[in-house]
N, C-alpha and C. Protein backbone atom coordinates (compact mmCIF):
# COMPACT_ATOMS: atom_id res chain seq x y z
N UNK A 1 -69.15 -35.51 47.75
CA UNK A 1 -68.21 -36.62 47.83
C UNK A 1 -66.81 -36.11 47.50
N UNK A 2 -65.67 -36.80 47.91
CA UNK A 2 -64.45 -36.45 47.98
C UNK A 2 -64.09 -36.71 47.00
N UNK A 3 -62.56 -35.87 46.19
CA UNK A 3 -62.35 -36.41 44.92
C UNK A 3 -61.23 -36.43 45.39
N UNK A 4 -60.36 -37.56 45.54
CA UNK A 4 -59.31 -38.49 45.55
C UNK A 4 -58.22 -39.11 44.19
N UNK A 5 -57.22 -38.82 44.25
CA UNK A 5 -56.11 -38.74 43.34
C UNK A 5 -54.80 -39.10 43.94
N UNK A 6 -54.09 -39.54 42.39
CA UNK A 6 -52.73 -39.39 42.72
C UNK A 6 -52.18 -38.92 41.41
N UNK A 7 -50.42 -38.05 41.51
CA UNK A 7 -49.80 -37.64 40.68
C UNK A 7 -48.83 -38.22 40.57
N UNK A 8 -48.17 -38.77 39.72
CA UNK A 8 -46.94 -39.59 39.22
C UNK A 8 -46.36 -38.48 38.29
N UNK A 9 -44.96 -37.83 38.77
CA UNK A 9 -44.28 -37.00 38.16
C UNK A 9 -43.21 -37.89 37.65
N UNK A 10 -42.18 -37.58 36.63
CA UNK A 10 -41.13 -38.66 36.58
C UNK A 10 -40.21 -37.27 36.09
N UNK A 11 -39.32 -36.85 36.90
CA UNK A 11 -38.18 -36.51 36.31
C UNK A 11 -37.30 -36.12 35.48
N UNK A 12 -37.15 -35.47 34.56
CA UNK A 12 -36.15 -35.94 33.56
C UNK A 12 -34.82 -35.73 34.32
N UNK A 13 -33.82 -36.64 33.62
CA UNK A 13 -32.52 -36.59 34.34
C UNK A 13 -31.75 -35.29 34.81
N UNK A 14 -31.41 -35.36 35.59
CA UNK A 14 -30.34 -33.79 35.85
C UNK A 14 -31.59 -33.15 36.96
N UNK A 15 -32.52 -33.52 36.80
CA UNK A 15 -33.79 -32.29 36.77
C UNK A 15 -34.09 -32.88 38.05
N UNK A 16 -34.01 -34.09 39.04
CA UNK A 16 -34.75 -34.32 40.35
C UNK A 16 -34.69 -33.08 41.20
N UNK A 17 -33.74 -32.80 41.58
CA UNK A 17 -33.54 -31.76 42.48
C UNK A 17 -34.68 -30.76 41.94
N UNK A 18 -34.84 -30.16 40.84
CA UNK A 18 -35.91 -28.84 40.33
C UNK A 18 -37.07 -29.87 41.03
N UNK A 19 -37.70 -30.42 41.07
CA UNK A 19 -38.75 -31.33 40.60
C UNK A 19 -39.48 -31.26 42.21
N UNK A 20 -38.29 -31.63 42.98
CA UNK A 20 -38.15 -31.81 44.67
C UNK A 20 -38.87 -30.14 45.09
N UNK A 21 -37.62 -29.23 44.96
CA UNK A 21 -37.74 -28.05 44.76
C UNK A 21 -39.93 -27.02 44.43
N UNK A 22 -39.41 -27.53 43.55
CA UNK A 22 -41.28 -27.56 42.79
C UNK A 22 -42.35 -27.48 44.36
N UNK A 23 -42.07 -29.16 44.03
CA UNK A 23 -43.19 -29.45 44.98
C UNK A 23 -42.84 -29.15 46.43
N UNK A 24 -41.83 -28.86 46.71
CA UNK A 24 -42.12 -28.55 48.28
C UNK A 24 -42.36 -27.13 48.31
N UNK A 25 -42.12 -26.10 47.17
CA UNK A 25 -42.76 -24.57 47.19
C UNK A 25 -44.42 -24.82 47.16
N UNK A 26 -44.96 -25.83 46.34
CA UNK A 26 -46.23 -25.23 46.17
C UNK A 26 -47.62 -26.45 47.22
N UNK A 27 -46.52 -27.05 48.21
CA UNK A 27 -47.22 -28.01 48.96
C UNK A 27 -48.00 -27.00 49.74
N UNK A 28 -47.45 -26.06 50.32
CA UNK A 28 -47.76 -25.41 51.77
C UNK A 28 -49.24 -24.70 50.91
N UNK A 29 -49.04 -24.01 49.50
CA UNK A 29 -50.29 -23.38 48.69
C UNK A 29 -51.53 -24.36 49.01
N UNK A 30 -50.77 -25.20 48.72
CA UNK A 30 -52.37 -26.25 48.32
C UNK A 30 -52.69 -26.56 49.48
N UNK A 31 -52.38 -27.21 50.43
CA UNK A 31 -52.57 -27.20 51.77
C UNK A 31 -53.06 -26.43 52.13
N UNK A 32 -53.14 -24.76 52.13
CA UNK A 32 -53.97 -23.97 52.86
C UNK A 32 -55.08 -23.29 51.83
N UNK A 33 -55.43 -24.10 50.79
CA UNK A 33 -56.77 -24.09 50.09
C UNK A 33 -58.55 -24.12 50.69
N UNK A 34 -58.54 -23.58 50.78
CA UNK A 34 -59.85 -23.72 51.31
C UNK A 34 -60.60 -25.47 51.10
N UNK A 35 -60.40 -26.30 49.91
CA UNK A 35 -60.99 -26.95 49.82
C UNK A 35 -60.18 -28.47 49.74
N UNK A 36 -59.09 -27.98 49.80
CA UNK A 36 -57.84 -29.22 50.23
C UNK A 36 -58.13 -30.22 51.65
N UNK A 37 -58.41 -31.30 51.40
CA UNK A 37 -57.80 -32.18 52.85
C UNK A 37 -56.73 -33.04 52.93
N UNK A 38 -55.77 -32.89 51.57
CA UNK A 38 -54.84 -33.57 52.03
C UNK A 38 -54.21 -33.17 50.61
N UNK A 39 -52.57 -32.99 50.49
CA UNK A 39 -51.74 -32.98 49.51
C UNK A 39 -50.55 -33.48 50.05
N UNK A 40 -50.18 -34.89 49.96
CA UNK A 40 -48.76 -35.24 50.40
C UNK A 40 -48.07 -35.61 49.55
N UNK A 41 -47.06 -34.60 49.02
CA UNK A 41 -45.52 -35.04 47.75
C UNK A 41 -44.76 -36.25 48.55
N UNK A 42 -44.61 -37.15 47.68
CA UNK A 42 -43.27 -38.47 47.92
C UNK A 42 -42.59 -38.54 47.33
N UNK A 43 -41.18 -39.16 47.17
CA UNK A 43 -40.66 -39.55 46.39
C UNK A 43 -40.13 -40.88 46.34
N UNK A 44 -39.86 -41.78 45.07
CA UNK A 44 -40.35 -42.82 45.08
C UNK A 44 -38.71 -43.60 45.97
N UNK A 45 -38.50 -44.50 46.70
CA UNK A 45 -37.61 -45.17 47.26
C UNK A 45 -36.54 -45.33 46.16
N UNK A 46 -37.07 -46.16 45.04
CA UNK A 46 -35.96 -46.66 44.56
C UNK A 46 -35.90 -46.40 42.87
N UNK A 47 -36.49 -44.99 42.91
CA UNK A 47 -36.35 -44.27 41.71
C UNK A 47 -36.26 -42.93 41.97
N UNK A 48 -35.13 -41.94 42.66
CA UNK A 48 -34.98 -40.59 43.15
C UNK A 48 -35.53 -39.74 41.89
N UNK A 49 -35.97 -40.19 40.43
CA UNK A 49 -36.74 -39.09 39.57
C UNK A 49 -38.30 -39.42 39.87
N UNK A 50 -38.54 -40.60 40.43
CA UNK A 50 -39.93 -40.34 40.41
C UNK A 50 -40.99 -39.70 41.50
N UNK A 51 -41.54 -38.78 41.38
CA UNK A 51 -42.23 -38.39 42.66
C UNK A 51 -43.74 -38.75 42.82
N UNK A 52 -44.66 -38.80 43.52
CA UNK A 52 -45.93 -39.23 43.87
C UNK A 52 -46.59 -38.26 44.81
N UNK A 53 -47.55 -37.94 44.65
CA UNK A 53 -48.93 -36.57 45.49
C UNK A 53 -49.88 -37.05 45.35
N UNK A 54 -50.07 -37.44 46.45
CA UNK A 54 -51.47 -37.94 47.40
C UNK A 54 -52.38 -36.56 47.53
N UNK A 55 -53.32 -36.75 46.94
CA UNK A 55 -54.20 -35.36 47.13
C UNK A 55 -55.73 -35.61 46.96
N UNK A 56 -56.29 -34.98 47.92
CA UNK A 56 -58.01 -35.36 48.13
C UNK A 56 -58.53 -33.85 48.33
N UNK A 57 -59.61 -33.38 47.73
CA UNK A 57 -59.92 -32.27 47.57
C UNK A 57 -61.89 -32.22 48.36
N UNK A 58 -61.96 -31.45 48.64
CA UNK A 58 -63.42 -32.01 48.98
C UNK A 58 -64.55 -32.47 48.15
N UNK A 59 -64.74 -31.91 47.04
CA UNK A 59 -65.09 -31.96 46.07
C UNK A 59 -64.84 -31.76 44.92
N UNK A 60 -65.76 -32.20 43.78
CA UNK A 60 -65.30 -31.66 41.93
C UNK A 60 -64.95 -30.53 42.21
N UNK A 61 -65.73 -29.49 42.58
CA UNK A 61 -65.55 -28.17 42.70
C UNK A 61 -64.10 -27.56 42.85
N UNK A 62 -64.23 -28.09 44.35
CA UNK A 62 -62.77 -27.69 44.88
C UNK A 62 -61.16 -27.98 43.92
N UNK A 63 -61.45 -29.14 43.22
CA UNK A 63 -60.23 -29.81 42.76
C UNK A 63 -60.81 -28.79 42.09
N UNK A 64 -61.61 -28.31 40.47
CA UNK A 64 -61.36 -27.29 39.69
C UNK A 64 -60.81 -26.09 40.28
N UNK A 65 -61.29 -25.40 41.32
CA UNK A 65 -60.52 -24.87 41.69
C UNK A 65 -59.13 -25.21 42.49
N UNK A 66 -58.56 -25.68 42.92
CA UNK A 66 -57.50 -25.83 42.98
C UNK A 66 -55.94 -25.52 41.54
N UNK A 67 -57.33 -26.63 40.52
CA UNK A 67 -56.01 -26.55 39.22
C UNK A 67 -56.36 -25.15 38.71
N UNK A 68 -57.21 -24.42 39.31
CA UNK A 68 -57.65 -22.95 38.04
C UNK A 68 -56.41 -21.97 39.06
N UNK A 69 -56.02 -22.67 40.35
CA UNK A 69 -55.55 -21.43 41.35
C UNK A 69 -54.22 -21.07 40.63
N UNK A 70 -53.53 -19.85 40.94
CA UNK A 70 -52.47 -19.23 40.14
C UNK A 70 -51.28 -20.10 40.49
N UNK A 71 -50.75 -20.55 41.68
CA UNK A 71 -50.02 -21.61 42.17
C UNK A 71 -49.75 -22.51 41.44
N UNK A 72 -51.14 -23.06 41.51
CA UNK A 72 -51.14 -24.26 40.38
C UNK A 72 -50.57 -23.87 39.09
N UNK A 73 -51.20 -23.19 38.20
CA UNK A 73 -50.69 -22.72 36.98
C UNK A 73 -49.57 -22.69 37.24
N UNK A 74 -48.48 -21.58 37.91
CA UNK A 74 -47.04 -21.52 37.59
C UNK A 74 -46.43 -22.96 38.08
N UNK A 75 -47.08 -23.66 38.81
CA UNK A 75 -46.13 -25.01 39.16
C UNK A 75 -45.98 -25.62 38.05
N UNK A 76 -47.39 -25.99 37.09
CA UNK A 76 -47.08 -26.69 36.18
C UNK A 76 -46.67 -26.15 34.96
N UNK A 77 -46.60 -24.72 34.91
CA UNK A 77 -46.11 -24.08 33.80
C UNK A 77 -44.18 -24.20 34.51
N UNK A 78 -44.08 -24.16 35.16
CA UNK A 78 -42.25 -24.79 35.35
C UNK A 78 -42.18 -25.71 35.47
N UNK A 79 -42.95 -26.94 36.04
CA UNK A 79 -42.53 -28.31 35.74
C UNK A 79 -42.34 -28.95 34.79
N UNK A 80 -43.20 -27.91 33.55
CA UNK A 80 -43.10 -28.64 32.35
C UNK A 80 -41.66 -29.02 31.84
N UNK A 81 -40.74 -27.90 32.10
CA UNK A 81 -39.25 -28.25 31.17
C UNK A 81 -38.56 -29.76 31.85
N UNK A 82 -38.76 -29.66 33.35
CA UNK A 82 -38.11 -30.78 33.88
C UNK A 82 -38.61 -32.16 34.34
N UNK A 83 -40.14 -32.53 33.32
CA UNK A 83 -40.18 -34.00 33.45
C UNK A 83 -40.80 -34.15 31.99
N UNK A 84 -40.56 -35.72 32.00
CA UNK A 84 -40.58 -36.76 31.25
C UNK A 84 -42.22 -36.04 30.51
N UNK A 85 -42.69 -36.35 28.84
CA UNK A 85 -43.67 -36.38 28.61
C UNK A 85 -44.37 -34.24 29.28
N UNK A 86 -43.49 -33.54 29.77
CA UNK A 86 -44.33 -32.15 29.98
C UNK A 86 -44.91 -31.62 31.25
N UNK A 87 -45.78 -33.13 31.65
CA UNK A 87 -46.74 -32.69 32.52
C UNK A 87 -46.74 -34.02 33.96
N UNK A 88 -47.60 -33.96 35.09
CA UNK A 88 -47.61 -35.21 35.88
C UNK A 88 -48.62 -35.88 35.46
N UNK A 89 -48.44 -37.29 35.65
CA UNK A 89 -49.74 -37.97 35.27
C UNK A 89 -50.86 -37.94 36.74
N UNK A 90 -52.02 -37.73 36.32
CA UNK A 90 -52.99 -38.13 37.45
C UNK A 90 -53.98 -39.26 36.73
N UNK A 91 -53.91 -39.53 38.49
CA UNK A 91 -55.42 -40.93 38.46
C UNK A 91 -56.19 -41.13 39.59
N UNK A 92 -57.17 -40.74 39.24
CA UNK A 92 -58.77 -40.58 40.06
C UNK A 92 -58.58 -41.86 41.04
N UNK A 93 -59.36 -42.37 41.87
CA UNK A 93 -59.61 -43.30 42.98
C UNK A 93 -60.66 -42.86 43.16
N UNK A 94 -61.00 -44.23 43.60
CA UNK A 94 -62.51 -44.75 44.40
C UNK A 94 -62.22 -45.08 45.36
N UNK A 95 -62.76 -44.59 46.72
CA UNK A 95 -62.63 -45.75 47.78
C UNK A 95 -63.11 -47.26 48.35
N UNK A 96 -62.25 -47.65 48.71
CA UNK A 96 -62.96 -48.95 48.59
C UNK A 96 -63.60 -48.95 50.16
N UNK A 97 -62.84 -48.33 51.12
CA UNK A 97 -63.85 -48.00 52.26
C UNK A 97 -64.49 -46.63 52.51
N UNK A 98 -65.25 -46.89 53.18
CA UNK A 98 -65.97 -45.20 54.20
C UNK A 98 -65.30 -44.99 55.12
N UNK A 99 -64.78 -43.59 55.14
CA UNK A 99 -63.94 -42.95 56.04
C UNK A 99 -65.13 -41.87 56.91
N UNK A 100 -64.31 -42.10 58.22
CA UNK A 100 -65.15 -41.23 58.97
C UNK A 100 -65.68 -40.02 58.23
């Protein structure tokens, strides 16, 4: 079964641009993961510090690997200085439908 998420980054001030920066270096990584089907960075309309990543992994598995991959590590070992609280928040999902 698919493991389905989202990341809520928030910014700290001065810092959007790093933040932007970040995630569009380490989109293309995760994307060509073996076990990735989807990682899409947003940013929020009407809050330019807040960003959002849509990300579905195929499985538990895969998502551990994903966060164990070296990518990962240095993203969030530099994101830490430039948001709110250190780190992004994540939150699991259920689907409420069956996808092909």
């Amino acid at each position: 079964m698919a493991t389905s998420l989202y990341a809520r980054i928030h910014a700290r001030p001065g810092h959007e641009q790093a933040v932007a920066n970040l995630l569009a270096t380490l989109a293309p990584a995760v994307q060509s993961e073996p076990g990735n089907l989807a990682f899409e960075p947003w940013r929020e309309t009407d809050s330019a510090g807040t960003f959002f990543v849509y990300e579905v992994y195929a499985d538990d598995e895969a998502f551990a690997a994903h966060l164990a991959a070296p990518h990962c590590e240095e993203f969030n070992t530099a994101l830490a200085e430039h948001v709110t609280g250190g780190k992004s928040e994540l939150t699991t999902l259920d689907a409420l439908l069956e996808t092909a």
